[in-house]
ModelCIF file with pLDDT and N, C-alpha, C, O atoms, coordinates in Angstrom:
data_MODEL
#
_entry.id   MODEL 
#
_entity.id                         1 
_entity.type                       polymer 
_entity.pdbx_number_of_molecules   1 
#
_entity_poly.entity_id                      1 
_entity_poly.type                           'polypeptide(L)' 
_entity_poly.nstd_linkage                   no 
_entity_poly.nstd_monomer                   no 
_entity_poly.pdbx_seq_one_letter_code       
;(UNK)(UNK)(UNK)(UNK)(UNK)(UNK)(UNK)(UNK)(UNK)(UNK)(UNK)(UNK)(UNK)(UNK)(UNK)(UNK)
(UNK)(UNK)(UNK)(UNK)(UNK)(UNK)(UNK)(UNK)(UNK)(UNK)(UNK)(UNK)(UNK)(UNK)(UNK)(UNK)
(UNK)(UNK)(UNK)(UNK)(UNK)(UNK)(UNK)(UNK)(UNK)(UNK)(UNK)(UNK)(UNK)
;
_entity_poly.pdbx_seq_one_letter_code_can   XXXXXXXXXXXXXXXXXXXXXXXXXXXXXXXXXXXXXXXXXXXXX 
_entity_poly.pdbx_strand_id                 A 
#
loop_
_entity_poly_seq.entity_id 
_entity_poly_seq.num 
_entity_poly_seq.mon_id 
_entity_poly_seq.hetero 
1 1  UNK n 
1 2  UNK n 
1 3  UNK n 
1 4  UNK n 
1 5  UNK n 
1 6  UNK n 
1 7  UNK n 
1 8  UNK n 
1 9  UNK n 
1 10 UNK n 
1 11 UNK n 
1 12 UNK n 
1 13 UNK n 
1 14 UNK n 
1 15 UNK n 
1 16 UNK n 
1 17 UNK n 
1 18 UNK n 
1 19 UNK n 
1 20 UNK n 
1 21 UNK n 
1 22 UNK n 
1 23 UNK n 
1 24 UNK n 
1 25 UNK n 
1 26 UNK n 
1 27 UNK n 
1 28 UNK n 
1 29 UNK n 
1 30 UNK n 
1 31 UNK n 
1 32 UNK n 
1 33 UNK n 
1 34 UNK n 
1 35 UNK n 
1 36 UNK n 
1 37 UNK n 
1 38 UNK n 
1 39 UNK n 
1 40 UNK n 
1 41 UNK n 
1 42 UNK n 
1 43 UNK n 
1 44 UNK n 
1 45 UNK n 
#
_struct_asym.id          A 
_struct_asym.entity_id   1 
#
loop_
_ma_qa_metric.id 
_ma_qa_metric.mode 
_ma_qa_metric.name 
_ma_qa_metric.software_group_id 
_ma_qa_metric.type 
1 global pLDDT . pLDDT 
2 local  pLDDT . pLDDT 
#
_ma_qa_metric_global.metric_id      1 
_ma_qa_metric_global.metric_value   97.58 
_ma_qa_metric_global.model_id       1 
_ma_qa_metric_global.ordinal_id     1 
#
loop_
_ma_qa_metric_local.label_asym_id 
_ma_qa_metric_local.label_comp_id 
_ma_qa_metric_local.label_seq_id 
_ma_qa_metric_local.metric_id 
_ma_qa_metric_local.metric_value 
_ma_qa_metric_local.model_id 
_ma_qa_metric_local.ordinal_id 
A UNK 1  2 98.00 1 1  
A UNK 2  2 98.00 1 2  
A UNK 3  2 98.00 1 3  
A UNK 4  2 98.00 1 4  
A UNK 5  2 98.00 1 5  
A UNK 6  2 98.00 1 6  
A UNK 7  2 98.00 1 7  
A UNK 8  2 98.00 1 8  
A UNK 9  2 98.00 1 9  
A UNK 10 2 98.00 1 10 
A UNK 11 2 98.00 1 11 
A UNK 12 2 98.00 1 12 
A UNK 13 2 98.00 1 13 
A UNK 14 2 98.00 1 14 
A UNK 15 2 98.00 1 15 
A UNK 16 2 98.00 1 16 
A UNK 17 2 98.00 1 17 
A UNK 18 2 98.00 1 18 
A UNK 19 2 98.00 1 19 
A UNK 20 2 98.00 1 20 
A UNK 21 2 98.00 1 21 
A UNK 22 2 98.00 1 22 
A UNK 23 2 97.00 1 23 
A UNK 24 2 96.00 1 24 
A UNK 25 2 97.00 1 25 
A UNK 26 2 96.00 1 26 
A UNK 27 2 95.00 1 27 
A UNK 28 2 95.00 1 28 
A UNK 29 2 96.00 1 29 
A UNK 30 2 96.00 1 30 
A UNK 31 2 96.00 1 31 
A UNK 32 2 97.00 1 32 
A UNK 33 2 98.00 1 33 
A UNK 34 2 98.00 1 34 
A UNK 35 2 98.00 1 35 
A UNK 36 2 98.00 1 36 
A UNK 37 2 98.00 1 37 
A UNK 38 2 98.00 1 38 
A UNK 39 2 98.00 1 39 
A UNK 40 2 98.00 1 40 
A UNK 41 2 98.00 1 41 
A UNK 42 2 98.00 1 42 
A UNK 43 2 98.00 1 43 
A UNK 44 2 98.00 1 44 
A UNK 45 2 98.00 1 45 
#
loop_
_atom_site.group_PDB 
_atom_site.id 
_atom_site.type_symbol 
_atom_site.label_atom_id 
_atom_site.label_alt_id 
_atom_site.label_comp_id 
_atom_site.label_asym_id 
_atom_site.label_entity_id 
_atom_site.label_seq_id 
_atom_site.pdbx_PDB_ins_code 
_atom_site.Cartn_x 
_atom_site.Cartn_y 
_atom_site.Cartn_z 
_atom_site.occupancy 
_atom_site.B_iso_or_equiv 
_atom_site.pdbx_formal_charge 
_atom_site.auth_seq_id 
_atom_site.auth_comp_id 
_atom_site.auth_asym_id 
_atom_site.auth_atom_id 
_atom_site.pdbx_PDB_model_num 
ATOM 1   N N  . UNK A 1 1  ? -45.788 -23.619 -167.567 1.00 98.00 ? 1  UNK A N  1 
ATOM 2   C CA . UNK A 1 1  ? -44.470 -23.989 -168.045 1.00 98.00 ? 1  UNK A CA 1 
ATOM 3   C C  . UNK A 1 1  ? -44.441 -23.781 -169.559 1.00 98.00 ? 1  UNK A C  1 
ATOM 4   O O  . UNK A 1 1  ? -45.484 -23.566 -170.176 1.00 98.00 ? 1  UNK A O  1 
ATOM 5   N N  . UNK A 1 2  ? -43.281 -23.843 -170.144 1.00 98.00 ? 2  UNK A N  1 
ATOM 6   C CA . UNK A 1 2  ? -43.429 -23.489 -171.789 1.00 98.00 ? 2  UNK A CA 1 
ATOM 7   C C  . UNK A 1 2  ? -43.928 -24.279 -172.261 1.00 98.00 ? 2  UNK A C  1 
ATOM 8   O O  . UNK A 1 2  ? -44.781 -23.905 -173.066 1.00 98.00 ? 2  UNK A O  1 
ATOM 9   N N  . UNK A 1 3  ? -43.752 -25.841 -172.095 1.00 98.00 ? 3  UNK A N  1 
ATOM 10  C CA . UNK A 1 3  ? -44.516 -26.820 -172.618 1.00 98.00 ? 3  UNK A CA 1 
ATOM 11  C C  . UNK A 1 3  ? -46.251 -26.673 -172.560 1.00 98.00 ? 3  UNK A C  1 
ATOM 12  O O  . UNK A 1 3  ? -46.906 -27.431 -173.275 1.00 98.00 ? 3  UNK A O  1 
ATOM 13  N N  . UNK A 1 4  ? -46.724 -26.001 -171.971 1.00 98.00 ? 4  UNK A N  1 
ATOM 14  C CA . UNK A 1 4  ? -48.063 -25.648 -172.015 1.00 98.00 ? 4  UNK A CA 1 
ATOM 15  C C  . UNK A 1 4  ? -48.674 -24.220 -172.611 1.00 98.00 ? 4  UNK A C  1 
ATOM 16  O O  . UNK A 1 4  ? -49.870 -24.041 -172.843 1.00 98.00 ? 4  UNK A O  1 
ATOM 17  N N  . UNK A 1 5  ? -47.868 -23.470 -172.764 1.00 98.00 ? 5  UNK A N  1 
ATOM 18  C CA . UNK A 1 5  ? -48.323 -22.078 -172.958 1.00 98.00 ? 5  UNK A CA 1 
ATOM 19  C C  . UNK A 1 5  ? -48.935 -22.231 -174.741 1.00 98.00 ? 5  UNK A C  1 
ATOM 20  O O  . UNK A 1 5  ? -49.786 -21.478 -175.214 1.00 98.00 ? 5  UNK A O  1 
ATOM 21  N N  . UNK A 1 6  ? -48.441 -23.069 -175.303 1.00 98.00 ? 6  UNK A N  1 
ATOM 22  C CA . UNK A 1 6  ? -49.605 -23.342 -176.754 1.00 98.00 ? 6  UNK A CA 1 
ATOM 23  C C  . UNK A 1 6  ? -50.700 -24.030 -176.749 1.00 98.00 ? 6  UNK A C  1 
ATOM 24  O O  . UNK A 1 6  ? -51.671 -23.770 -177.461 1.00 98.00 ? 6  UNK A O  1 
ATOM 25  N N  . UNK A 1 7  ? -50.617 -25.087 -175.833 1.00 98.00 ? 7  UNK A N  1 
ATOM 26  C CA . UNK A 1 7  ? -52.163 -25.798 -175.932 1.00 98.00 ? 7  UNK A CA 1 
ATOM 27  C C  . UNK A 1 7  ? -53.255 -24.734 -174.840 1.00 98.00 ? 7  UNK A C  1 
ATOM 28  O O  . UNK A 1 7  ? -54.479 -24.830 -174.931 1.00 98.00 ? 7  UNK A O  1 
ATOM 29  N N  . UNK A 1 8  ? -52.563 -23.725 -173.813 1.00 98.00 ? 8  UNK A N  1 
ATOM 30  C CA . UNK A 1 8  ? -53.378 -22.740 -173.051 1.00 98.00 ? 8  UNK A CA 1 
ATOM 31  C C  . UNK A 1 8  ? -53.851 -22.199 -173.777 1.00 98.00 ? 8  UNK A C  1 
ATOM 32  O O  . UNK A 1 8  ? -55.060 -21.969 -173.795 1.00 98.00 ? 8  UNK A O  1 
ATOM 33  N N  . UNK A 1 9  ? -52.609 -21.639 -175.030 1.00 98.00 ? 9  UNK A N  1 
ATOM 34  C CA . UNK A 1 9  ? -53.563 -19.971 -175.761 1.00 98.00 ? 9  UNK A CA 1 
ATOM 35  C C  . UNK A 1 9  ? -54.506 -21.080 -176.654 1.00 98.00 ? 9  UNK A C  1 
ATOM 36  O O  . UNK A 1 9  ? -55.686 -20.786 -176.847 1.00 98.00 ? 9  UNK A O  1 
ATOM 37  N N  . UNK A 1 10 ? -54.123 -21.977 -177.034 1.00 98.00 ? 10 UNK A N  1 
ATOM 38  C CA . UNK A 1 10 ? -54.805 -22.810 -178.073 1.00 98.00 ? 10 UNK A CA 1 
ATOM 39  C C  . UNK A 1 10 ? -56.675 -23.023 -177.778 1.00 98.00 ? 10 UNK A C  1 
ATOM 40  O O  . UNK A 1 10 ? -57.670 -22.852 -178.483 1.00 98.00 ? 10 UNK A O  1 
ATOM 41  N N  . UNK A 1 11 ? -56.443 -23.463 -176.398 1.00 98.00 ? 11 UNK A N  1 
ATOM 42  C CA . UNK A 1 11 ? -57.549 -23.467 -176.174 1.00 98.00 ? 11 UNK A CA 1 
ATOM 43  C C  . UNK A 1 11 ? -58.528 -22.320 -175.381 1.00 98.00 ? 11 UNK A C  1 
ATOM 44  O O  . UNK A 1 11 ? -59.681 -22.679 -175.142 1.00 98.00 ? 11 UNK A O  1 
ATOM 45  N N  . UNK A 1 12 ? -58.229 -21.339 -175.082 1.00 98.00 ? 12 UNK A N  1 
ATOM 46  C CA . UNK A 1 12 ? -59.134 -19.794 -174.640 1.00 98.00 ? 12 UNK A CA 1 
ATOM 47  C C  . UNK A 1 12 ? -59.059 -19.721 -176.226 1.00 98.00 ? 12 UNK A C  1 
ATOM 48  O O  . UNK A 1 12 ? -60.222 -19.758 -176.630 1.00 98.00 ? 12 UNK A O  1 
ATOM 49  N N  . UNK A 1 13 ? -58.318 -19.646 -177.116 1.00 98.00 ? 13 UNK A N  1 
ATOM 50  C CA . UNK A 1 13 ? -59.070 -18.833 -178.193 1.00 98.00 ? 13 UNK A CA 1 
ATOM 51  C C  . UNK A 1 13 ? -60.197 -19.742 -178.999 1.00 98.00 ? 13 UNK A C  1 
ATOM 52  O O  . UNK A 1 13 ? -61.121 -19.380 -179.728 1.00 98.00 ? 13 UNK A O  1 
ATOM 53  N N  . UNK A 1 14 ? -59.864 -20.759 -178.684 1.00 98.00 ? 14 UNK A N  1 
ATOM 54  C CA . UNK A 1 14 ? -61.564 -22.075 -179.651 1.00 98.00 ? 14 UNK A CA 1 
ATOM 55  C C  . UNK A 1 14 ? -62.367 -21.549 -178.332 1.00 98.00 ? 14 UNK A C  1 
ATOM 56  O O  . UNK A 1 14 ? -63.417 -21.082 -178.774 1.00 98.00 ? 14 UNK A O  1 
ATOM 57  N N  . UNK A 1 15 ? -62.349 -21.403 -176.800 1.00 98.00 ? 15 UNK A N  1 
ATOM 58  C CA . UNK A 1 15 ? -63.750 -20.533 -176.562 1.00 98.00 ? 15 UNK A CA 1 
ATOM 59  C C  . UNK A 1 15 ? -64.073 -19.444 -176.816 1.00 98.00 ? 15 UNK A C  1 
ATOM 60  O O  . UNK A 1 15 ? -65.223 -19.058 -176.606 1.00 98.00 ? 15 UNK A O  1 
ATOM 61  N N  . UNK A 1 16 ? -63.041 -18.598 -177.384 1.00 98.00 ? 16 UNK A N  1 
ATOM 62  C CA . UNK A 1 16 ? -63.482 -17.450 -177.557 1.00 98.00 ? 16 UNK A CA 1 
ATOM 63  C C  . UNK A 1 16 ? -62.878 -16.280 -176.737 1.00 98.00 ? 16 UNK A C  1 
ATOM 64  O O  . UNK A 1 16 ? -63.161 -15.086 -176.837 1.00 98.00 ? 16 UNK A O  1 
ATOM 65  N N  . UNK A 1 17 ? -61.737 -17.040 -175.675 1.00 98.00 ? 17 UNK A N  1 
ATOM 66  C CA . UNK A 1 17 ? -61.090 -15.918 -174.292 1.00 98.00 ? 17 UNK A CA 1 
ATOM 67  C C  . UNK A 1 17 ? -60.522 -14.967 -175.103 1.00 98.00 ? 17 UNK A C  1 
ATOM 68  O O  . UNK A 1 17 ? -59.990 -15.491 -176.081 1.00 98.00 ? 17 UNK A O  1 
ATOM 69  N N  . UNK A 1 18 ? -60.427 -13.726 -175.073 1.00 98.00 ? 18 UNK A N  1 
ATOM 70  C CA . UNK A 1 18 ? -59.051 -13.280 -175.647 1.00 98.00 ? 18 UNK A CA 1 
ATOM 71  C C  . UNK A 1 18 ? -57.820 -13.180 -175.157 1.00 98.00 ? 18 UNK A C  1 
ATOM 72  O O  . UNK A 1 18 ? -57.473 -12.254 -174.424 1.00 98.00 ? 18 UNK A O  1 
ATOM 73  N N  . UNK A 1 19 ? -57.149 -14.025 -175.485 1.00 98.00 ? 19 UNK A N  1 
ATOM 74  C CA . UNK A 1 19 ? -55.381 -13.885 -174.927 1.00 98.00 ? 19 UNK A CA 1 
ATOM 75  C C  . UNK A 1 19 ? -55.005 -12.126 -175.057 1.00 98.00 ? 19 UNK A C  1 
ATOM 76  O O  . UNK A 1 19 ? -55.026 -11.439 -176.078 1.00 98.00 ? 19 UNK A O  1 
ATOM 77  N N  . UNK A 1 20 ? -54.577 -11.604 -173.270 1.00 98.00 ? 20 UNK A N  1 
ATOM 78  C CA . UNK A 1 20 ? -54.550 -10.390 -173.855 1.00 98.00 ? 20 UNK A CA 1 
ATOM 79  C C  . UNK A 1 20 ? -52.973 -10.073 -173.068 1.00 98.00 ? 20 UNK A C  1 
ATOM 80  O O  . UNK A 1 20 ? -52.865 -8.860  -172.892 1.00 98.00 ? 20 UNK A O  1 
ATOM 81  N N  . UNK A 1 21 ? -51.928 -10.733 -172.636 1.00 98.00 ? 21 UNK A N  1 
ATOM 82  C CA . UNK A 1 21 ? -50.714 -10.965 -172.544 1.00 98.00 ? 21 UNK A CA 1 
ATOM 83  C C  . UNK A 1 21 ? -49.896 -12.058 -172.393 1.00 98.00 ? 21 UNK A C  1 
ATOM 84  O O  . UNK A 1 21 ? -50.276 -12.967 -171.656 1.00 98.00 ? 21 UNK A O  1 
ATOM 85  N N  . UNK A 1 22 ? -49.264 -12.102 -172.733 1.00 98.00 ? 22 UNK A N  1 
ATOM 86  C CA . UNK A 1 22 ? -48.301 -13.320 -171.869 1.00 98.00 ? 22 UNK A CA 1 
ATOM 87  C C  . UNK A 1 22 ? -46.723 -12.894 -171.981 1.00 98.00 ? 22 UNK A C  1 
ATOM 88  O O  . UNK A 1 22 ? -46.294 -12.432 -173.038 1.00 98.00 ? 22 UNK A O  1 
ATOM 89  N N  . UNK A 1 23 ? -45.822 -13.085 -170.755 1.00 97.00 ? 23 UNK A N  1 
ATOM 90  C CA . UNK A 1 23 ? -44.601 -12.703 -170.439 1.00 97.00 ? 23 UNK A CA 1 
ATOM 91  C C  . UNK A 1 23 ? -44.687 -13.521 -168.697 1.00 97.00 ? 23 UNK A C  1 
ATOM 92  O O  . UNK A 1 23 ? -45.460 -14.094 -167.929 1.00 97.00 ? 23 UNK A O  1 
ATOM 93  N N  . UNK A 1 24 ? -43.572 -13.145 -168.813 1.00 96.00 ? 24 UNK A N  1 
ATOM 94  C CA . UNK A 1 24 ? -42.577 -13.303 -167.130 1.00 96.00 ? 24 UNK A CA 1 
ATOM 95  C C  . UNK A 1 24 ? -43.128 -12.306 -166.342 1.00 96.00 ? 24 UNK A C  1 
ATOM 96  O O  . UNK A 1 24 ? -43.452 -11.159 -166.646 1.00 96.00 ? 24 UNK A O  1 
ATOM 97  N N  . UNK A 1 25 ? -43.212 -13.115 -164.905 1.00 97.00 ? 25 UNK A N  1 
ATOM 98  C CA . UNK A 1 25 ? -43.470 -12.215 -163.682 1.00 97.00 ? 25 UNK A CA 1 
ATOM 99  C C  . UNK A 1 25 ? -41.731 -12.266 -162.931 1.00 97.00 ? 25 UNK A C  1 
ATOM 100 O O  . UNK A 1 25 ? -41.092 -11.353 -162.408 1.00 97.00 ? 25 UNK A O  1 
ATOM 101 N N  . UNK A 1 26 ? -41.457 -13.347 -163.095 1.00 96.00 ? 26 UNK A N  1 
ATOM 102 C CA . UNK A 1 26 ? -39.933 -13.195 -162.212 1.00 96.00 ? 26 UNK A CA 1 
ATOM 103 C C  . UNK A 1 26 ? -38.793 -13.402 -163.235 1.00 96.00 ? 26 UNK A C  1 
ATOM 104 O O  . UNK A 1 26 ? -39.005 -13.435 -164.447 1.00 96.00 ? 26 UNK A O  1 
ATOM 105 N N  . UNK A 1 27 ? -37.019 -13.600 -162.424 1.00 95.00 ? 27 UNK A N  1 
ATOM 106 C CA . UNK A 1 27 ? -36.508 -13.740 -163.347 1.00 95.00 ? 27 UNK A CA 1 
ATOM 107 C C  . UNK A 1 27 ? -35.234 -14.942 -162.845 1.00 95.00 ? 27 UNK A C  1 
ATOM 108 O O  . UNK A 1 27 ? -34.254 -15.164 -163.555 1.00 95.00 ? 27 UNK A O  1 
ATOM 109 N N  . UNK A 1 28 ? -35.441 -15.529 -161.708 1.00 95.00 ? 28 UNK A N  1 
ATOM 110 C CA . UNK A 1 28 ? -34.519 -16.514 -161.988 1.00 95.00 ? 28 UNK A CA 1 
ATOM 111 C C  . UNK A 1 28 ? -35.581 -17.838 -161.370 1.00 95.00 ? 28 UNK A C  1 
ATOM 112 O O  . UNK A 1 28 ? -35.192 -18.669 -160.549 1.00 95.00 ? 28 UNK A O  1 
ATOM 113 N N  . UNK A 1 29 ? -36.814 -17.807 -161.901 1.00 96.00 ? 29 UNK A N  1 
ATOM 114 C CA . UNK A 1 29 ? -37.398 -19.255 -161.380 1.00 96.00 ? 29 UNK A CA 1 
ATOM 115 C C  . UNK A 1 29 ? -37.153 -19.827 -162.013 1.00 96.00 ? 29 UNK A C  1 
ATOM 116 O O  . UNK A 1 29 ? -36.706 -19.621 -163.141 1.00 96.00 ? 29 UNK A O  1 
ATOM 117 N N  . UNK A 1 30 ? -37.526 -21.387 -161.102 1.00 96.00 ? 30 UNK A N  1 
ATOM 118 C CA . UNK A 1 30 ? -37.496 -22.858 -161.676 1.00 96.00 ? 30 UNK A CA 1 
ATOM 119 C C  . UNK A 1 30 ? -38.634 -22.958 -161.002 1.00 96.00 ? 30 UNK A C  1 
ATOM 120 O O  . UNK A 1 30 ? -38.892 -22.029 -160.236 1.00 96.00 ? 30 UNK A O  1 
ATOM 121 N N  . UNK A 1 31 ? -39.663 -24.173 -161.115 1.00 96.00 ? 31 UNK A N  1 
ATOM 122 C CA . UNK A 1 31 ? -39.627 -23.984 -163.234 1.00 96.00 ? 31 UNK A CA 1 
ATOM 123 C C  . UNK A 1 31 ? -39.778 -22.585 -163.640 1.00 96.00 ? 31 UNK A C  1 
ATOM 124 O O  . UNK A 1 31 ? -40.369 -21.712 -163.005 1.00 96.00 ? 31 UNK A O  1 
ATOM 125 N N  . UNK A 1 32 ? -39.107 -22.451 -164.906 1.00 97.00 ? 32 UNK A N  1 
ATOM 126 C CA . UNK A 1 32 ? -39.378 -21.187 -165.948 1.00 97.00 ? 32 UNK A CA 1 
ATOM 127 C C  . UNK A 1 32 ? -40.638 -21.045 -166.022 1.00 97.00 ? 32 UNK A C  1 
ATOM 128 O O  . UNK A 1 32 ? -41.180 -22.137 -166.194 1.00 97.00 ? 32 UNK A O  1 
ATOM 129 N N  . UNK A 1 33 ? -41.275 -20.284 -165.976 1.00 98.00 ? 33 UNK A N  1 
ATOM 130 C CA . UNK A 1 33 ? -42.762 -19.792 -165.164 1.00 98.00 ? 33 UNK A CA 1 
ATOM 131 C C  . UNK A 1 33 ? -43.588 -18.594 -166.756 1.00 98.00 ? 33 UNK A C  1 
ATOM 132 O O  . UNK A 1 33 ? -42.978 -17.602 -167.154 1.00 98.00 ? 33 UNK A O  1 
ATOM 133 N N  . UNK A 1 34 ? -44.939 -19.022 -167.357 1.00 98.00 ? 34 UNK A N  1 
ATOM 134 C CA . UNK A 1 34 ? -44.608 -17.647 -168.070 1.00 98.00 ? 34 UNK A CA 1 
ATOM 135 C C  . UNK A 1 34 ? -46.305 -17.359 -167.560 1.00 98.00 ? 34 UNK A C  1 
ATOM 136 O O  . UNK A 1 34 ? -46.967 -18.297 -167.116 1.00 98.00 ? 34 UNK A O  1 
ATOM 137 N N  . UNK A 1 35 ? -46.824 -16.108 -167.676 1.00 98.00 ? 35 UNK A N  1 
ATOM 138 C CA . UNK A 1 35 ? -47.566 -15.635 -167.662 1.00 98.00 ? 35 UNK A CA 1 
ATOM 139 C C  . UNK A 1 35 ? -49.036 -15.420 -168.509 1.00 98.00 ? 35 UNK A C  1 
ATOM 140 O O  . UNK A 1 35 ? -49.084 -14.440 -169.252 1.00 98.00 ? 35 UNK A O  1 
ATOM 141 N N  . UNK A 1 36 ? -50.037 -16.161 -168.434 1.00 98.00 ? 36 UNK A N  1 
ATOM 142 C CA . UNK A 1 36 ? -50.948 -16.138 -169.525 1.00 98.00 ? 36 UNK A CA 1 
ATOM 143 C C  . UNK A 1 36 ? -52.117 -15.005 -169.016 1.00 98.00 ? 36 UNK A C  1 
ATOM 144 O O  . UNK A 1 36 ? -52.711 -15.321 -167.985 1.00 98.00 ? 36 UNK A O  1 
ATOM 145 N N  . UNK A 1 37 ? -52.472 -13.801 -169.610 1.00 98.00 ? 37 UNK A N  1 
ATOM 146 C CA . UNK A 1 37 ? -53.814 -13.245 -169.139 1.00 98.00 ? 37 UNK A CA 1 
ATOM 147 C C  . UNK A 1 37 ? -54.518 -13.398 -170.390 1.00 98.00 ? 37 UNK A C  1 
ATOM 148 O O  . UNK A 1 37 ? -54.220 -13.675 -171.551 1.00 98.00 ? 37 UNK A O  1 
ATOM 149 N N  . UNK A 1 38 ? -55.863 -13.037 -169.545 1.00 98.00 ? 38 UNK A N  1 
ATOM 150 C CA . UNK A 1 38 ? -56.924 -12.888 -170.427 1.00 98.00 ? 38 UNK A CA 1 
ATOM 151 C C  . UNK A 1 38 ? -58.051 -12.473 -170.524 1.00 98.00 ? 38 UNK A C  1 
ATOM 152 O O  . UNK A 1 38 ? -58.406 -12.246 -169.367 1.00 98.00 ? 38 UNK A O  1 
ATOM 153 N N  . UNK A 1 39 ? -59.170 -12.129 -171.473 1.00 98.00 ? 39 UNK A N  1 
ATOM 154 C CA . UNK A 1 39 ? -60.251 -11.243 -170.498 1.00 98.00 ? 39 UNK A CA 1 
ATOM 155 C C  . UNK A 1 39 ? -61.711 -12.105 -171.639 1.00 98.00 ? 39 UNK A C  1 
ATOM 156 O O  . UNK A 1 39 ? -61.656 -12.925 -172.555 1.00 98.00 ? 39 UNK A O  1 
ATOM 157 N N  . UNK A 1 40 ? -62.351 -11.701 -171.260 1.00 98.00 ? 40 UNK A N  1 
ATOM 158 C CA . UNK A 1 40 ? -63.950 -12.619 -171.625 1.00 98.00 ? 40 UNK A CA 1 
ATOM 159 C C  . UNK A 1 40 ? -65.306 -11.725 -170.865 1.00 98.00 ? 40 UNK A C  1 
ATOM 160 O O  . UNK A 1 40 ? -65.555 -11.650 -169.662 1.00 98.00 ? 40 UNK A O  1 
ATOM 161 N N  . UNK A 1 41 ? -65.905 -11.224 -171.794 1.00 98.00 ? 41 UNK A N  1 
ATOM 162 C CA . UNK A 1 41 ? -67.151 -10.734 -171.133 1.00 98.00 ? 41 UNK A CA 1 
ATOM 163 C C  . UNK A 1 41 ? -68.593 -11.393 -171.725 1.00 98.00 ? 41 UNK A C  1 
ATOM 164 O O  . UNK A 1 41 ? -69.132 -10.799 -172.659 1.00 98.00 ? 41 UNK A O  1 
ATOM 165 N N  . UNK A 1 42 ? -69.283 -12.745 -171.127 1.00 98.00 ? 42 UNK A N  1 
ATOM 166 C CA . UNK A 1 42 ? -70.410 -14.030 -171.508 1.00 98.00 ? 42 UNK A CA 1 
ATOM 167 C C  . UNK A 1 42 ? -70.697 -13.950 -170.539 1.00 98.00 ? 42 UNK A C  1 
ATOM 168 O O  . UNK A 1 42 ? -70.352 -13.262 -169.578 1.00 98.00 ? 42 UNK A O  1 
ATOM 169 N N  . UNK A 1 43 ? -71.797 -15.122 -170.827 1.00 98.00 ? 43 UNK A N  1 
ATOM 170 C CA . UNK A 1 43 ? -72.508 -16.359 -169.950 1.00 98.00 ? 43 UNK A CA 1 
ATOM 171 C C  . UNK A 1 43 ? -71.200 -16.592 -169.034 1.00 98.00 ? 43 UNK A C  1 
ATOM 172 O O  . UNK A 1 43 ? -70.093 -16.678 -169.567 1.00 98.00 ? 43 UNK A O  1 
ATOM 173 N N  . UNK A 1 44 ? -71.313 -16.658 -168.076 1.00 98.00 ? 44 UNK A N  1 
ATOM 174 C CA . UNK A 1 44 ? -70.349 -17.360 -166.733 1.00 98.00 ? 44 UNK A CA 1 
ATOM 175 C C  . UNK A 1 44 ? -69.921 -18.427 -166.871 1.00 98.00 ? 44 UNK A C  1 
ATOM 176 O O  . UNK A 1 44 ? -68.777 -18.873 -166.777 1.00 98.00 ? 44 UNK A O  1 
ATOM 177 N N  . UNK A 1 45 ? -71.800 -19.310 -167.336 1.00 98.00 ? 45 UNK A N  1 
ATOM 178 C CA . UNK A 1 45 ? -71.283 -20.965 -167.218 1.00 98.00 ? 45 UNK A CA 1 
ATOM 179 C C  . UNK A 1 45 ? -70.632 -20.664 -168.579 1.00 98.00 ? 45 UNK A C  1 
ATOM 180 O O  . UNK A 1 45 ? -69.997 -21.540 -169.166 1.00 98.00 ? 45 UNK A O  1 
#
């Protein structure tokens, strides 16, 4: 939800994820829905 999409990117980037999009998959949902990717190549754990 939008209310989360700053503390998401906020926190992949203090581990280190790289935020590598964010946008809409649809266009008339409820809730307003947004899209976070990302990519990371580590340790698993």
């Amino acid at each position: 939800t939008a209310a989360e999409v700053d503390p998401v990117l906020r926190e992949l980037r203090t581990n280190a994820i790289e935020v590598t999009a964010l946008h809409n998959h649809m266009l008339r949902d409820q809730p307003r829905l947004f899209f976070m990717h990302f990519w990371g190549h580590d340790d698993a754990a």
